[in-house]
N, C-alpha and C. Protein backbone atom coordinates (compact mmCIF):
# COMPACT_ATOMS: atom_id res chain seq x y z
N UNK A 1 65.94 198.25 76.81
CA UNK A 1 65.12 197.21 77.41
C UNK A 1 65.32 197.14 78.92
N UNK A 2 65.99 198.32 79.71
CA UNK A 2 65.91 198.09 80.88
C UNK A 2 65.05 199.73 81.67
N UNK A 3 64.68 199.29 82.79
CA UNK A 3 64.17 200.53 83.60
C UNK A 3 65.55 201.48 83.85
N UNK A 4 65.45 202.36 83.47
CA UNK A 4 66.19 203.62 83.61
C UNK A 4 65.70 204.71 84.59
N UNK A 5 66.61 205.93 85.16
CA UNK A 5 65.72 207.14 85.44
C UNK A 5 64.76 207.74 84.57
N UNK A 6 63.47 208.57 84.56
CA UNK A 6 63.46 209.73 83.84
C UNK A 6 64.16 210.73 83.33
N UNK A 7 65.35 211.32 84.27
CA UNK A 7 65.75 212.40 84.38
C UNK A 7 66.75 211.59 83.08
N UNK A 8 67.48 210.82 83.19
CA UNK A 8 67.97 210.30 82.18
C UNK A 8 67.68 209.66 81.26
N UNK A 9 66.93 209.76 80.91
CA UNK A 9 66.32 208.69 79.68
C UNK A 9 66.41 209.78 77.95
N UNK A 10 66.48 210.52 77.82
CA UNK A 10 66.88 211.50 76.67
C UNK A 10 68.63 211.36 75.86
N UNK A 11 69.26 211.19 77.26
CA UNK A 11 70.79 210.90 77.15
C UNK A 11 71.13 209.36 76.74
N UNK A 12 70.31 208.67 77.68
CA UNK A 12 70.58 207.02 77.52
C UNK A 12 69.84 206.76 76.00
N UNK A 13 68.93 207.28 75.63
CA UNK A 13 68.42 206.83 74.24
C UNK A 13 69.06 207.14 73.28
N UNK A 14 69.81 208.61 72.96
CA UNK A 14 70.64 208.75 72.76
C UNK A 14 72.15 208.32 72.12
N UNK A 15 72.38 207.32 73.54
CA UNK A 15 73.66 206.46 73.46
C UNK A 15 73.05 205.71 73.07
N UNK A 16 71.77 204.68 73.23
CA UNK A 16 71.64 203.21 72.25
C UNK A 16 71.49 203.87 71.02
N UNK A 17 70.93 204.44 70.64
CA UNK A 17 70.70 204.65 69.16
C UNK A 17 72.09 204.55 68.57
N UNK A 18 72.97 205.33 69.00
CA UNK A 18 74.23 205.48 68.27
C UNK A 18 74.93 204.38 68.38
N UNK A 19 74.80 203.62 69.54
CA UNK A 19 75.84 202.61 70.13
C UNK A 19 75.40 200.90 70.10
N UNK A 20 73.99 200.68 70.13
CA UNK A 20 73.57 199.27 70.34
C UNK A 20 72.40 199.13 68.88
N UNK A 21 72.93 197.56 68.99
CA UNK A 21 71.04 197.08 67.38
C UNK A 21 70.61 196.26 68.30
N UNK A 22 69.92 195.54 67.74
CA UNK A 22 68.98 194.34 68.43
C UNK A 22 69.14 193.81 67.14
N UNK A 23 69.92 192.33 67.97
CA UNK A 23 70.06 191.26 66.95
C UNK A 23 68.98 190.76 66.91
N UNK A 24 68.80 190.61 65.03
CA UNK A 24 67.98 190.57 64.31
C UNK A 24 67.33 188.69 64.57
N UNK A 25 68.49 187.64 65.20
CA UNK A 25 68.03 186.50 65.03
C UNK A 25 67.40 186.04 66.90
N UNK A 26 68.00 186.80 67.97
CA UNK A 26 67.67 186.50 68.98
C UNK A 26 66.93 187.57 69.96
N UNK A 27 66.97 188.83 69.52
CA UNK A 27 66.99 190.24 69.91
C UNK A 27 67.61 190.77 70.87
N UNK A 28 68.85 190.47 71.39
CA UNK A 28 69.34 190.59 72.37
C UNK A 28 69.47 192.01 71.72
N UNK A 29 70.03 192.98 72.67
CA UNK A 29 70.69 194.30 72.65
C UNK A 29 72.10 193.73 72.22
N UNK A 30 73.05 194.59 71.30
CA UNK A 30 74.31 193.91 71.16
C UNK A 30 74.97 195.75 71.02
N UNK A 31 76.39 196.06 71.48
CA UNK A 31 77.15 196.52 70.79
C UNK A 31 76.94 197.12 69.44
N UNK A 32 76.98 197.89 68.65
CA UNK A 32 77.02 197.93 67.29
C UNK A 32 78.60 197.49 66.57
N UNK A 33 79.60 197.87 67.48
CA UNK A 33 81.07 197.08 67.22
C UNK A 33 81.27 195.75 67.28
N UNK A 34 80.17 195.10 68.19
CA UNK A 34 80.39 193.27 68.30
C UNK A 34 79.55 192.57 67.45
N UNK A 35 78.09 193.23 66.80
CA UNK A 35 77.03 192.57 65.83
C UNK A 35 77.84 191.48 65.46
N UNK A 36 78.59 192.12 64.51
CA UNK A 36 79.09 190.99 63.56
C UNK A 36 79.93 189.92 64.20
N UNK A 37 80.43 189.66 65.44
CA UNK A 37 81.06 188.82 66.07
C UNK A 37 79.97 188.10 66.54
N UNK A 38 79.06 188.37 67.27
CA UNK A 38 77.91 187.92 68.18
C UNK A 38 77.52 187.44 66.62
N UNK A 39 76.87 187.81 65.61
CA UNK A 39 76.42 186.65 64.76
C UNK A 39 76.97 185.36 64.36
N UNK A 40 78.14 185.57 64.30
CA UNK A 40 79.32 184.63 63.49
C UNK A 40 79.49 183.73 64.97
N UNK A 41 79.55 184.00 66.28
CA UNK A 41 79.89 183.02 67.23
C UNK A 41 78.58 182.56 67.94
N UNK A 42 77.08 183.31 67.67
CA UNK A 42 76.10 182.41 67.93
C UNK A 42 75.40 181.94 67.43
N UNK A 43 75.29 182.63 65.87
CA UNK A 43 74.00 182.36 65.56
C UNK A 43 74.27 181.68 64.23
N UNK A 44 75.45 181.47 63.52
CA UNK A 44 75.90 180.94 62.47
C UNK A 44 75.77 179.45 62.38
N UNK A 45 75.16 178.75 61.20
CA UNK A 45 74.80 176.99 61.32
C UNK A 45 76.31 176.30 61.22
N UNK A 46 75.83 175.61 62.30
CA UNK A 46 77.11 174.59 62.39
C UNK A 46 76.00 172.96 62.05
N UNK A 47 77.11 172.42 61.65
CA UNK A 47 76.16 170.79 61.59
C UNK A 47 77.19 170.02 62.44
N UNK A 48 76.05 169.18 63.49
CA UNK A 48 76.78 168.67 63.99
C UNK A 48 77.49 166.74 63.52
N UNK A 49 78.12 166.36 64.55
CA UNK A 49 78.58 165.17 63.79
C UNK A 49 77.32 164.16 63.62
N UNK A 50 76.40 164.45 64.00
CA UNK A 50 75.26 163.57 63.74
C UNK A 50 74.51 163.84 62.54
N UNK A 51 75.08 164.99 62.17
CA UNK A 51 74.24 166.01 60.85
C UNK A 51 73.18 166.42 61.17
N UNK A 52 72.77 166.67 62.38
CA UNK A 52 71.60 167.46 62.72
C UNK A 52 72.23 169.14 62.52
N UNK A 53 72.02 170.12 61.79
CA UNK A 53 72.11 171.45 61.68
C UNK A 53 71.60 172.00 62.54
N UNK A 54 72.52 173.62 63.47
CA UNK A 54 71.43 173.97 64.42
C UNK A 54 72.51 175.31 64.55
N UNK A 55 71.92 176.73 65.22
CA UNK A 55 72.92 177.72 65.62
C UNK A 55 73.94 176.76 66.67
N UNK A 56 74.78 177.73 66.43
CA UNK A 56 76.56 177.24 67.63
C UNK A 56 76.56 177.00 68.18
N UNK A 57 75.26 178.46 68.75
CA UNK A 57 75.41 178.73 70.22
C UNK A 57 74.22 176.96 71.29
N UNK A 58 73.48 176.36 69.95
CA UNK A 58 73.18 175.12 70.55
C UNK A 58 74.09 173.99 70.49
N UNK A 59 74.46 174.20 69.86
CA UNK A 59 75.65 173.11 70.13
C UNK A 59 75.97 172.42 71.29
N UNK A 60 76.83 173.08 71.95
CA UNK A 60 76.93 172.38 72.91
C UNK A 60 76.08 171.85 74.04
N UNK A 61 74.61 172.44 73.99
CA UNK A 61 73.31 171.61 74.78
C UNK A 61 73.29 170.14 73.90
N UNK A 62 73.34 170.42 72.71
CA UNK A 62 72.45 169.46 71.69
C UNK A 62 73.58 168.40 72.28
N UNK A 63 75.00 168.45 72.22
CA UNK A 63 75.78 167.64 71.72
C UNK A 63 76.09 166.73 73.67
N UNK A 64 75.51 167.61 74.81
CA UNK A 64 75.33 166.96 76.03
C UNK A 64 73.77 166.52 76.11
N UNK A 65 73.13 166.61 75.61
CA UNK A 65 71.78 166.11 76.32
C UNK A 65 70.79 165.33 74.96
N UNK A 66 70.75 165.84 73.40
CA UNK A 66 69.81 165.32 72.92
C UNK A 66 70.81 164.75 71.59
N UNK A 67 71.73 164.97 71.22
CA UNK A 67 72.63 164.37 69.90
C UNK A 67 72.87 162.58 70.17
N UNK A 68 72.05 161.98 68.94
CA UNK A 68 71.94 160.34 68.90
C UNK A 68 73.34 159.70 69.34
N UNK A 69 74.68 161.07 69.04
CA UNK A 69 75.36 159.45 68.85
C UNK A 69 76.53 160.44 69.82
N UNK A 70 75.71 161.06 71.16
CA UNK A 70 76.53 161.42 72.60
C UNK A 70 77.08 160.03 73.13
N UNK A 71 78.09 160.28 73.57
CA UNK A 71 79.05 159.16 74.58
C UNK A 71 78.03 158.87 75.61
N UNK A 72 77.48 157.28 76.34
CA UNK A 72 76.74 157.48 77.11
C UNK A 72 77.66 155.88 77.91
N UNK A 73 77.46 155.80 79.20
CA UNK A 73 78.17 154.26 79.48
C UNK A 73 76.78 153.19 79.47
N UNK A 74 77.45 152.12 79.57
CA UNK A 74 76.36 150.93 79.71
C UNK A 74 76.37 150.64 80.96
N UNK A 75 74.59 150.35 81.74
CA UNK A 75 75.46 149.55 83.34
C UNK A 75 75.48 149.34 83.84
N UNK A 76 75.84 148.04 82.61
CA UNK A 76 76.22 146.57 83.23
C UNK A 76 78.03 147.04 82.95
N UNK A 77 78.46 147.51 81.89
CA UNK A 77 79.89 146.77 81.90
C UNK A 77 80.55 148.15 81.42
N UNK A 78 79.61 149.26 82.08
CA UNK A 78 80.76 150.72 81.89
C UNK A 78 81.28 151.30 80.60
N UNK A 79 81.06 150.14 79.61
CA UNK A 79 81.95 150.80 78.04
C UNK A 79 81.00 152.33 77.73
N UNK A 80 81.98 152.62 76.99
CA UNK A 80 81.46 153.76 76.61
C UNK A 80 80.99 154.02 74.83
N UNK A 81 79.61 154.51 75.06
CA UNK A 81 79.35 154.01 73.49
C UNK A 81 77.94 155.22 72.76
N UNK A 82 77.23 154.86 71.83
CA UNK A 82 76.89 156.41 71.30
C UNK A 82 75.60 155.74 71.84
N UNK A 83 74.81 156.81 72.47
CA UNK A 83 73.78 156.94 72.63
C UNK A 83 73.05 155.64 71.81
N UNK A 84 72.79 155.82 70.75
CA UNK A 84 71.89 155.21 69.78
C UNK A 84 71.98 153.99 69.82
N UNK A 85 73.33 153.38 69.87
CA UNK A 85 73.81 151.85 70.23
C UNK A 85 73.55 151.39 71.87
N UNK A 86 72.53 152.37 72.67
CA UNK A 86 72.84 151.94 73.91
C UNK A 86 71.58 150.72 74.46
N UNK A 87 70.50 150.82 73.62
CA UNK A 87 69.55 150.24 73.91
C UNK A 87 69.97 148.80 73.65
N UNK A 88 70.42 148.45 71.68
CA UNK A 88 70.71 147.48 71.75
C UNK A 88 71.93 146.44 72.69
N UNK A 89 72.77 147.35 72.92
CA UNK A 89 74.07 146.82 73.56
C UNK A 89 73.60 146.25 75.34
N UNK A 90 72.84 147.11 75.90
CA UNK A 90 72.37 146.66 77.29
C UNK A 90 71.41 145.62 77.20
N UNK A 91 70.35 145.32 76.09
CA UNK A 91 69.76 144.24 75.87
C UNK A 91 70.90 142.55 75.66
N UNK A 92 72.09 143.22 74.68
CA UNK A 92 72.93 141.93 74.72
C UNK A 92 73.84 141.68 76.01
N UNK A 93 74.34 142.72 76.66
CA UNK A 93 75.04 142.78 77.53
C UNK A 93 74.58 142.75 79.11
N UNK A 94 73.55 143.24 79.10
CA UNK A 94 72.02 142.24 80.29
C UNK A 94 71.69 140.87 80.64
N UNK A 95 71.77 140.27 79.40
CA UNK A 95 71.65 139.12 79.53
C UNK A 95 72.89 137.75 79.64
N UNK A 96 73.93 138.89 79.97
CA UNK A 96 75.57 137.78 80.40
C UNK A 96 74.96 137.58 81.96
N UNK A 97 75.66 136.43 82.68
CA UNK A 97 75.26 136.35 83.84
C UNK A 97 76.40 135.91 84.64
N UNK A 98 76.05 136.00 85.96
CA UNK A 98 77.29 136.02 86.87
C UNK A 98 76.93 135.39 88.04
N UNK A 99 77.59 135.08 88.80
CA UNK A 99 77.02 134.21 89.95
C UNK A 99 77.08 135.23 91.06
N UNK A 100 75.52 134.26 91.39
CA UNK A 100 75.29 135.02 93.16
C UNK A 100 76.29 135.23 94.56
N UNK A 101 76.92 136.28 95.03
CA UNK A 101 77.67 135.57 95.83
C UNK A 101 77.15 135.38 97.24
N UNK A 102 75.83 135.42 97.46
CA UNK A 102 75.38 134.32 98.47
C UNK A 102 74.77 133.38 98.01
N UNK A 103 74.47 133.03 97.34
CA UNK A 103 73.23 131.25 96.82
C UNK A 103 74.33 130.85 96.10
N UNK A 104 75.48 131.39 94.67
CA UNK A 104 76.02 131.07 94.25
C UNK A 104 75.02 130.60 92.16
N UNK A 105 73.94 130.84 92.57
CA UNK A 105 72.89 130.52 90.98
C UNK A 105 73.75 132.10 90.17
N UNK A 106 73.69 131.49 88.85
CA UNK A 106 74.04 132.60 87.74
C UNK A 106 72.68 133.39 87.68
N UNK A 107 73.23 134.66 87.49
CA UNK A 107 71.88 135.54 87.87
C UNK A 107 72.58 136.70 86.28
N UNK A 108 71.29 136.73 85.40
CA UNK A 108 71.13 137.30 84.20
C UNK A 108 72.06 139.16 85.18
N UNK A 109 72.66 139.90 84.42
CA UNK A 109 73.27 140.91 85.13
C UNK A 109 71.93 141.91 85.05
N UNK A 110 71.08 142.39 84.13
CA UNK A 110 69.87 142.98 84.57
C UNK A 110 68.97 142.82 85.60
N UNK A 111 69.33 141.51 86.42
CA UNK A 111 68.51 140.91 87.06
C UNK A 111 69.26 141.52 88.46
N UNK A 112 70.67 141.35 88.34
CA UNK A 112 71.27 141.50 89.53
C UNK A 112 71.04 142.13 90.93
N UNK A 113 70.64 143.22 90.64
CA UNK A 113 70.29 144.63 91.32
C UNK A 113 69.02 143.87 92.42
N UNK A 114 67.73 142.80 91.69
CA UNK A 114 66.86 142.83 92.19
C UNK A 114 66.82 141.62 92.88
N UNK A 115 67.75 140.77 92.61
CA UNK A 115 68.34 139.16 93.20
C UNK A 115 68.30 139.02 94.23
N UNK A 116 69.01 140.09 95.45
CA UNK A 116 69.67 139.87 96.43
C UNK A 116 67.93 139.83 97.73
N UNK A 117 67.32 140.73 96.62
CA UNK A 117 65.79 140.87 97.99
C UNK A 117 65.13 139.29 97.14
N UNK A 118 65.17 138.12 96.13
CA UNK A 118 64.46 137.08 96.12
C UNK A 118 65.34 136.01 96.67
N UNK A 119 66.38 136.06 96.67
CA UNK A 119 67.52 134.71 96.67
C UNK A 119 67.70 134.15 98.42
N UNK A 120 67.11 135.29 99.12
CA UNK A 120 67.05 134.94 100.93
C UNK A 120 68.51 134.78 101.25
């Protein structure tokens, strides 16, 4: 799968035939000595703790960017908590309130951020 010479291309075909497959699940070019490693460390189902099933080698995307129950913070109050619980928890935890420290009025903590440009 790559541009080669002419003058060499009889020799290099040669060596893949004897030496490389194309994995059957991604087609990469592989080794014919590593196949069986390269299957077993990428392409083998793992389930993750959410029980979503997926190759290995996704794993670790799934388990930083799209897995329900990833560590994510809240923030208003920093805890650290699963994804899935984050909507409800910032809805309860939004609505604690704290005082202004120029006017001194309790200001809802979702609100906070936008207080300081109405309160003068």
């Amino acid at each position: 799968k790559k541009d080669i010479p002419a003058v060499n291309f009889i020799i290099h075909e040669i060596h893949c035939r004897r030496n490389i497959e194309i994995c059957p699940y991604c087609s990469d070019s592989i080794p014919k000595s590593e196949m069986k490693n390269h299957i077993e460390s990428e392409h083998v189902q793992v389930t993750c703790k959410c029980r979503m099933k997926m190759e290995s080698s996704h794993l670790k995307d799934h388990e930083a960017s799209s897995c329900p129950l990833r560590p994510v913070l809240c923030q208003f109050c920093d805890i650290q908590l699963a994804f899935n619980k984050l909507q409800e928890h910032e809805l309860y935890c939004g609505a604690r309130t704290e005082p202004c420290g120029r006017c001194g009025r309790n200001v809802l903590l979702r609100e906070l951020k936008e207080h300081p440009r109405l309160c003068g």
